[in-house]
PDB file of N, CA and C in Angstrom:
ATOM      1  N   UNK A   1      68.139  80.763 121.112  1.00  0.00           N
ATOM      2  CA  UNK A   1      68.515  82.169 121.076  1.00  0.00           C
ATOM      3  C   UNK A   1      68.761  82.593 119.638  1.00  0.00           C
ATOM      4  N   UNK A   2      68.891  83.957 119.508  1.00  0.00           N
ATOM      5  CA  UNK A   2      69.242  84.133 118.272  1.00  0.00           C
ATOM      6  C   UNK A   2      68.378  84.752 117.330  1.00  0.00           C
ATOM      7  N   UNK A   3      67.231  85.120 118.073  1.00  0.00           N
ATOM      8  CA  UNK A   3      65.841  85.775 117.743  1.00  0.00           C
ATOM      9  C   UNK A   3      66.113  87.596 117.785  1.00  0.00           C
ATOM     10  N   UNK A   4      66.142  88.405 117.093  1.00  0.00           N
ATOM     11  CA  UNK A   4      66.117  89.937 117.114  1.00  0.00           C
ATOM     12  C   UNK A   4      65.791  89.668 118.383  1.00  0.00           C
ATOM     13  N   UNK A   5      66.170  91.171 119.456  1.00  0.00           N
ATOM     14  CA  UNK A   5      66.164  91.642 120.516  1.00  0.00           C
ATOM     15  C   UNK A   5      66.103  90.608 121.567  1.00  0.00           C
ATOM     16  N   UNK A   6      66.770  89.269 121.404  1.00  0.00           N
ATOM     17  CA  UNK A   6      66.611  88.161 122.446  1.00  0.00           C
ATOM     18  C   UNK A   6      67.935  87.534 122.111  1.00  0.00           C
ATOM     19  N   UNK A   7      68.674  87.605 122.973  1.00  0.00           N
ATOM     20  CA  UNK A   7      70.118  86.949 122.925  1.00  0.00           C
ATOM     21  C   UNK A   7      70.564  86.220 123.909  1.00  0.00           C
ATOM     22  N   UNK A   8      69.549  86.364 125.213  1.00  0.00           N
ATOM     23  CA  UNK A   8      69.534  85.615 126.731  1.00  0.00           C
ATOM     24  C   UNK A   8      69.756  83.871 126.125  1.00  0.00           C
ATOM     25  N   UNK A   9      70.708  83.607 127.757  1.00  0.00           N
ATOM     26  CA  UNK A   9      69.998  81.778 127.655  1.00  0.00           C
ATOM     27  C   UNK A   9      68.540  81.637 127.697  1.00  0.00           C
ATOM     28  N   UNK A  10      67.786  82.367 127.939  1.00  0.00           N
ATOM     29  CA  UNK A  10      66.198  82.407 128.524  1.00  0.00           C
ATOM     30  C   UNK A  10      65.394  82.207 127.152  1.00  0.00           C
ATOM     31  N   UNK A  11      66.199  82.916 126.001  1.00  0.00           N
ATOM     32  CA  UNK A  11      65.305  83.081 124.509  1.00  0.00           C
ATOM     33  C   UNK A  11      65.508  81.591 123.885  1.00  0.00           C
ATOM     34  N   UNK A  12      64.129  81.000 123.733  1.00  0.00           N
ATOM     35  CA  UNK A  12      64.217  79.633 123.053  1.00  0.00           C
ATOM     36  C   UNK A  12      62.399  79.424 122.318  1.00  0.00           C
ATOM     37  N   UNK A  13      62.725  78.367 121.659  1.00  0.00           N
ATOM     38  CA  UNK A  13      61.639  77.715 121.422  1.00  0.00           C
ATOM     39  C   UNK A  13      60.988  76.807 122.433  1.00  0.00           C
ATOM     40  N   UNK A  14      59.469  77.028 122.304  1.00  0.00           N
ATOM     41  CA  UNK A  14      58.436  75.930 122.766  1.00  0.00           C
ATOM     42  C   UNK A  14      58.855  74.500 122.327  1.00  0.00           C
ATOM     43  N   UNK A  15      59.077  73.814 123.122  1.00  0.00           N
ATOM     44  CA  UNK A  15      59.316  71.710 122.491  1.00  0.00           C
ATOM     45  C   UNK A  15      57.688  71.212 123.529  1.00  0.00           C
ATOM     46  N   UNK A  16      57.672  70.266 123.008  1.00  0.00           N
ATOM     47  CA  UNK A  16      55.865  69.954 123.712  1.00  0.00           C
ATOM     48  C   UNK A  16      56.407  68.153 123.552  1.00  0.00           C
ATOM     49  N   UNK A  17      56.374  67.848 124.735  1.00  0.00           N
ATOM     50  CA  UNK A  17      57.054  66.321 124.761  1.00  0.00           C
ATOM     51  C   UNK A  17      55.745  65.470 124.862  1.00  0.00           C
ATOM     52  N   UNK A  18      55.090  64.871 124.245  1.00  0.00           N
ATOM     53  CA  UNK A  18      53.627  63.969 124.525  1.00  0.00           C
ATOM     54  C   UNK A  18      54.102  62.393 124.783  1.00  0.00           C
ATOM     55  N   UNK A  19      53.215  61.811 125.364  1.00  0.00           N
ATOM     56  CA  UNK A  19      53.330  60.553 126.118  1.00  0.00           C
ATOM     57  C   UNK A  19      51.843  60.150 126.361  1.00  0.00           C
ATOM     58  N   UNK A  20      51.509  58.834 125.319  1.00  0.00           N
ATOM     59  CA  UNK A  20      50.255  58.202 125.235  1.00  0.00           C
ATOM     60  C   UNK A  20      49.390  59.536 125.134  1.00  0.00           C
ATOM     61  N   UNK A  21      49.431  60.192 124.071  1.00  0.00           N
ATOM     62  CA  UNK A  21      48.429  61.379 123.624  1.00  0.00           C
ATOM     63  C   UNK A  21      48.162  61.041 122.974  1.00  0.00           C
ATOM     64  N   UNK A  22      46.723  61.544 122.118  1.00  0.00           N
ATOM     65  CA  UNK A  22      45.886  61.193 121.214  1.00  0.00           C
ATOM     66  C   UNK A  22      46.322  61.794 119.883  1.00  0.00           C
ATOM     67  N   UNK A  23      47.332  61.491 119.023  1.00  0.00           N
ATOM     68  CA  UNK A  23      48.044  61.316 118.422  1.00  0.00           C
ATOM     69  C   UNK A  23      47.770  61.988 116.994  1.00  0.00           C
ATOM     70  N   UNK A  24      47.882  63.468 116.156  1.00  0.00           N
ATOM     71  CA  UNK A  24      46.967  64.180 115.359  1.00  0.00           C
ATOM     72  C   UNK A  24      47.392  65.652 115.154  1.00  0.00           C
ATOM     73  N   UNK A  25      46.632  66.066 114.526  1.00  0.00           N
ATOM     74  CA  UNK A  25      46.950  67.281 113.688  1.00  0.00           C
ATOM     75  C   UNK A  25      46.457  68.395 114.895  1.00  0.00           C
ATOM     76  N   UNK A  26      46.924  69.053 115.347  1.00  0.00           N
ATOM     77  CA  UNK A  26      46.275  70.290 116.190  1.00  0.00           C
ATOM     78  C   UNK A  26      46.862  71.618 115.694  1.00  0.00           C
ATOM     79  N   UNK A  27      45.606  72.000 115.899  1.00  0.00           N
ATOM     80  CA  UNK A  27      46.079  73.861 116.182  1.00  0.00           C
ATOM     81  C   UNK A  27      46.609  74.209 117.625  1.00  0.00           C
ATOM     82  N   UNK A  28      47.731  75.454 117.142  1.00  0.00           N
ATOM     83  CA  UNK A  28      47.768  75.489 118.945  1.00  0.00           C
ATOM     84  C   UNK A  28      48.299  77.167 118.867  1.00  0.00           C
ATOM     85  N   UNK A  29      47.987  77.528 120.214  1.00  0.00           N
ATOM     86  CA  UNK A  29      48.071  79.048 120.648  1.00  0.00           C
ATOM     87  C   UNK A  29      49.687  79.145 121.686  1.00  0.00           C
ATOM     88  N   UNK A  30      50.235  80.150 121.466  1.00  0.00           N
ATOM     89  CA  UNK A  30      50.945  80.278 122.499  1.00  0.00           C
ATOM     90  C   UNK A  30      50.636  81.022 123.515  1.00  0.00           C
ATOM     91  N   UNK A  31      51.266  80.500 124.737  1.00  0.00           N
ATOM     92  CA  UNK A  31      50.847  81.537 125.858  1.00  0.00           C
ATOM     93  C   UNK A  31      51.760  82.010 126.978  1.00  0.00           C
ATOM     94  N   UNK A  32      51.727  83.082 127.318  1.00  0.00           N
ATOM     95  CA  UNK A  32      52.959  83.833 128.380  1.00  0.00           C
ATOM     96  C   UNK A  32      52.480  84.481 129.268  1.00  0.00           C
ATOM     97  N   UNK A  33      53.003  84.804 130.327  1.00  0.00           N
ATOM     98  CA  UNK A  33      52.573  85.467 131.222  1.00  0.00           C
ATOM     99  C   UNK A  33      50.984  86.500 131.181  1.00  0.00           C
ATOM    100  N   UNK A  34      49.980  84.987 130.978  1.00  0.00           N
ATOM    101  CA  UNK A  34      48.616  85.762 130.759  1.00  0.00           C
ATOM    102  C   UNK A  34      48.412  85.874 129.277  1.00  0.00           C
ATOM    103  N   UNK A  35      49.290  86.047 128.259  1.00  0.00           N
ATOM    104  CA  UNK A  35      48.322  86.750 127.463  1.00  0.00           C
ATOM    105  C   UNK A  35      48.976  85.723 125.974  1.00  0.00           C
ATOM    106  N   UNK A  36      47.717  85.554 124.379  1.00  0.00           N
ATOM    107  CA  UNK A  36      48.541  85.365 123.871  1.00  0.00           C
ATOM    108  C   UNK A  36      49.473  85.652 123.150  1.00  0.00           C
ATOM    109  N   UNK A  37      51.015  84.784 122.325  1.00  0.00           N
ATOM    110  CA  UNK A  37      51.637  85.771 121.714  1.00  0.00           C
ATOM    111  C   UNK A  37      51.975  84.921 120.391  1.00  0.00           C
ATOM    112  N   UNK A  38      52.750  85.444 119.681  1.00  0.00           N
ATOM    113  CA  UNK A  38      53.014  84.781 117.947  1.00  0.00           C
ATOM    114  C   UNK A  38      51.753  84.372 117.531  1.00  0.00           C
ATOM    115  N   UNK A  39      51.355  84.538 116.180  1.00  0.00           N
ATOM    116  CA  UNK A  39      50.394  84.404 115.538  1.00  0.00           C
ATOM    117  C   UNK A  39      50.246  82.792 114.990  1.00  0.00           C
ATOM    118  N   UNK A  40      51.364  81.921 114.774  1.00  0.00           N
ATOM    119  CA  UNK A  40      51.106  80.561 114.346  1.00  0.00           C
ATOM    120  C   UNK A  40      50.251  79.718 115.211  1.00  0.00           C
ATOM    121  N   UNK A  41      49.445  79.413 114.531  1.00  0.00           N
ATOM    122  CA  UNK A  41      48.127  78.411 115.380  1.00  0.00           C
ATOM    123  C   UNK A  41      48.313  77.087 114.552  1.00  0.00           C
ATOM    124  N   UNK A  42      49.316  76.467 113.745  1.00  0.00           N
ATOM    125  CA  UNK A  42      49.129  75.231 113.051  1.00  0.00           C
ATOM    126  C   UNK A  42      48.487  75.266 111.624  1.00  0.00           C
ATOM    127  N   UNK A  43      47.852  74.094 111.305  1.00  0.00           N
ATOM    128  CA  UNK A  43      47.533  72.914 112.465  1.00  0.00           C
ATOM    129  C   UNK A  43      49.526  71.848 112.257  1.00  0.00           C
ATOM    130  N   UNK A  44      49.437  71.676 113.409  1.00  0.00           N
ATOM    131  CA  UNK A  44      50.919  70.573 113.362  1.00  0.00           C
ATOM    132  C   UNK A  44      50.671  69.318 113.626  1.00  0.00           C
ATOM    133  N   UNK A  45      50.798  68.706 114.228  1.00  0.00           N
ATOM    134  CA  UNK A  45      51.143  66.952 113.813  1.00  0.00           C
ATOM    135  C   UNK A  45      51.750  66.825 115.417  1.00  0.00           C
ATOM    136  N   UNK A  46      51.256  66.332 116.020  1.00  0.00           N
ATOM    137  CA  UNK A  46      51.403  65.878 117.455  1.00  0.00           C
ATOM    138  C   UNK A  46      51.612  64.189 117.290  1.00  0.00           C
ATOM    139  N   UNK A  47      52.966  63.324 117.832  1.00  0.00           N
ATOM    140  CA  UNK A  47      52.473  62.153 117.833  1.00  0.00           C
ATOM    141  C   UNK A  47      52.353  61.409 119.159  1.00  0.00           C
ATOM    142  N   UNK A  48      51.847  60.331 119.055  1.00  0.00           N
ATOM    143  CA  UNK A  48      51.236  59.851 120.627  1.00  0.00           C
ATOM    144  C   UNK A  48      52.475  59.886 121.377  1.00  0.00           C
ATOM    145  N   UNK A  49      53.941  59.778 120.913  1.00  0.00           N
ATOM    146  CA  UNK A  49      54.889  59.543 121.780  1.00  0.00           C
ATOM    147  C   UNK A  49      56.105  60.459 121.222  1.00  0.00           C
ATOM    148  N   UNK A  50      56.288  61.540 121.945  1.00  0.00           N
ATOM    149  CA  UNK A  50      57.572  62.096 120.778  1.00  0.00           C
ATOM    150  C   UNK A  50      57.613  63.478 121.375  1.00  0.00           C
ATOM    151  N   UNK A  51      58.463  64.175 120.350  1.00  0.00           N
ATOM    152  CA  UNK A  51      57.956  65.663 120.672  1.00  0.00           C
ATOM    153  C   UNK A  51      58.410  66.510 120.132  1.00  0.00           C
ATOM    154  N   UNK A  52      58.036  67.925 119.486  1.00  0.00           N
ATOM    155  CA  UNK A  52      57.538  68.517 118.597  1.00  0.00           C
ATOM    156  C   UNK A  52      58.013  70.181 118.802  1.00  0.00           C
ATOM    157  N   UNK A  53      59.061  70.577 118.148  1.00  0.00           N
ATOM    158  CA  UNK A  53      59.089  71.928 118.239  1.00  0.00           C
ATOM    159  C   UNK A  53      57.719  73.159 117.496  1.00  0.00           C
ATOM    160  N   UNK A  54      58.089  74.017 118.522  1.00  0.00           N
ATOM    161  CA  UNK A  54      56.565  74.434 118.287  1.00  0.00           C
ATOM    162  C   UNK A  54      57.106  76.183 117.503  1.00  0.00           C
ATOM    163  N   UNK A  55      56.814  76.981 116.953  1.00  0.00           N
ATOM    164  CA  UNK A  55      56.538  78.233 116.493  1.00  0.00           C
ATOM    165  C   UNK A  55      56.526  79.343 117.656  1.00  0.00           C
ATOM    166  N   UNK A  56      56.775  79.054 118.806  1.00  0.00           N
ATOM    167  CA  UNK A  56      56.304  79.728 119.817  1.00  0.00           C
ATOM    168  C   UNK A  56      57.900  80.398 120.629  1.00  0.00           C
ATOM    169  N   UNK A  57      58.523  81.648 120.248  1.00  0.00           N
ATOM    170  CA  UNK A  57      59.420  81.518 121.026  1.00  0.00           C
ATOM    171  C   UNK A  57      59.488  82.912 122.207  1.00  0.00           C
ATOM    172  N   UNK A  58      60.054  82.783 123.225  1.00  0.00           N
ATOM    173  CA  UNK A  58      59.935  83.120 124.685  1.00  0.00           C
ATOM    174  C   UNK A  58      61.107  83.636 125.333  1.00  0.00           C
ATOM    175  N   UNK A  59      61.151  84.504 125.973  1.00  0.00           N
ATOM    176  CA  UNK A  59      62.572  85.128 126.625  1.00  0.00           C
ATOM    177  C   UNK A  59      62.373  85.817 127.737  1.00  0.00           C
ATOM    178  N   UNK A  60      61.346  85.672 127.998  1.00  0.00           N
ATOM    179  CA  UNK A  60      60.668  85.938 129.871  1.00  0.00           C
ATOM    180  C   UNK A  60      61.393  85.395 130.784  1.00  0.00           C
ATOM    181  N   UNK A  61      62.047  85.457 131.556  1.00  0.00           N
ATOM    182  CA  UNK A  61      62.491  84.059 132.542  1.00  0.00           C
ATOM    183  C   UNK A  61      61.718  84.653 134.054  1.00  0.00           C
ATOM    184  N   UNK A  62      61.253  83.484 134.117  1.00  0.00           N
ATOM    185  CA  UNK A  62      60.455  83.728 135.707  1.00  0.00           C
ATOM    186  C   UNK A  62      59.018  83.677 135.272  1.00  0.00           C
ATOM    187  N   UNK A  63      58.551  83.826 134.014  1.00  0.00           N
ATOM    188  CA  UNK A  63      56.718  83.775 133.967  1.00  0.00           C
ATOM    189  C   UNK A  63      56.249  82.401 133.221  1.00  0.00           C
ATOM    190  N   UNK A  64      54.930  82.529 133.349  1.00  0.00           N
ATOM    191  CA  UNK A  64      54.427  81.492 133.314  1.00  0.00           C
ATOM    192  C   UNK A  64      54.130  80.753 131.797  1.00  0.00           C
ATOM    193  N   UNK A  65      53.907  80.213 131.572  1.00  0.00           N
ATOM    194  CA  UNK A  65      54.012  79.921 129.929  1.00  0.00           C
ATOM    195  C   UNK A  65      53.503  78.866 129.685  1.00  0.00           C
ATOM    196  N   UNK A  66      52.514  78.551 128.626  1.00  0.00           N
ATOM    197  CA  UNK A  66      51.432  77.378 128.224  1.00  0.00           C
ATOM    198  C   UNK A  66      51.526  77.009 126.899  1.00  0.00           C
ATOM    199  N   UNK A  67      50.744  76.275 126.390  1.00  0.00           N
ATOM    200  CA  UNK A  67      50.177  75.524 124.904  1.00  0.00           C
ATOM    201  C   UNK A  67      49.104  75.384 125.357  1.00  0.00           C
ATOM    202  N   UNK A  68      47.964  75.937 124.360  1.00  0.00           N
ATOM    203  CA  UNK A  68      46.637  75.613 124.075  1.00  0.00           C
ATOM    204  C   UNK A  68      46.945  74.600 122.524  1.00  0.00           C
ATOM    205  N   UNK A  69      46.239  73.602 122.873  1.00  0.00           N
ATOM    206  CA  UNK A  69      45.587  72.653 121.733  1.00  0.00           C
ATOM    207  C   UNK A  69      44.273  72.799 121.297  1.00  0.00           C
ATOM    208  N   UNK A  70      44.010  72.903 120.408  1.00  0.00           N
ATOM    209  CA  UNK A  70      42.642  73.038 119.974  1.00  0.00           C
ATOM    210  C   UNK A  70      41.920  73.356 121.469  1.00  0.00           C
ATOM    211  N   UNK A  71      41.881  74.485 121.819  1.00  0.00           N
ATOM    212  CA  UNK A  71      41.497  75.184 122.725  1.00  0.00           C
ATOM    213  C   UNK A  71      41.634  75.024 124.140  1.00  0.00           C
ATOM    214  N   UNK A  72      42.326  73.649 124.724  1.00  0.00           N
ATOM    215  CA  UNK A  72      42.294  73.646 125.531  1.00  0.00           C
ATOM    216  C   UNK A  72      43.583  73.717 126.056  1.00  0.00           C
ATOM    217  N   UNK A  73      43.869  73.996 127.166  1.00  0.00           N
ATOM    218  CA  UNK A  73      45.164  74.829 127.906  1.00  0.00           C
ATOM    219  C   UNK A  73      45.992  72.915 128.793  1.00  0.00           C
ATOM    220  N   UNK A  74      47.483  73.095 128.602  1.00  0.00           N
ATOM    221  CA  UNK A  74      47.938  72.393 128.881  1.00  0.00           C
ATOM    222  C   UNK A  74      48.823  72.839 129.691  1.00  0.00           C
ATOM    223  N   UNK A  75      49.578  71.597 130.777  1.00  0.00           N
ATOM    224  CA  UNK A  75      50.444  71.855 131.469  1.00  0.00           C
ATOM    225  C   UNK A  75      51.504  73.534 132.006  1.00  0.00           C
ATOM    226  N   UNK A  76      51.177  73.995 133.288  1.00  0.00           N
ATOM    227  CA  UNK A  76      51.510  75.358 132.814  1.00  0.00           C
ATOM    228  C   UNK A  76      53.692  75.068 133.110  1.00  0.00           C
ATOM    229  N   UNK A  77      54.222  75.990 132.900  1.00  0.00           N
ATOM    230  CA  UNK A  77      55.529  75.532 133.497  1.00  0.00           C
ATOM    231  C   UNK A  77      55.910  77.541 133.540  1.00  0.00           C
ATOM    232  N   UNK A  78      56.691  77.466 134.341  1.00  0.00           N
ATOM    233  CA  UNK A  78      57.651  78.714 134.700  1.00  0.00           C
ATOM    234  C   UNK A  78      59.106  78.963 134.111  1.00  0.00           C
ATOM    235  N   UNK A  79      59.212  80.214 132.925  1.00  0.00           N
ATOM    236  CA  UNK A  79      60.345  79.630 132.232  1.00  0.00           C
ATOM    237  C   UNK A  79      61.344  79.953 133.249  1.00  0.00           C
TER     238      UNK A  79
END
């Protein structure tokens, strides 16, 4: 929290927890209910086991919300 016009428990950063991933520099997109948002695409440093605050922050509660990696769309979750 702590972001202009976001003061909810709901307002946070993206964390991206990896487990036996292919371990590397990616670009990545944020994504929210459908569409994307924040302009940081990387590239960041993913490691095979760990996990990684991301540029991406969110204050929707109830929609849907992703990470694209070098283009491809990962795990969706509901904030």
């Amino acid at each position: 929290s702590g972001q202009n016009g976001c003061s909810g428990a709901a307002c946070a950063y993206f964390k991206v927890t990896t487990s036996d991933f292919n371990a590397g520099n990616y670009t990545y997109k944020c994504m929210g209910d459908g569409s994307q948002f924040n302009s940081w695409e990387g590239p960041v440093y993913f490691p095979a086991n760990g996990s990684v605050q991301l540029q991406c922050f969110w204050g929707y509660p109830g929609k849907q919300v992703w990470v694209v990696l070098n283009g491809k769309a990962y795990e969706r979750s509901i904030w």
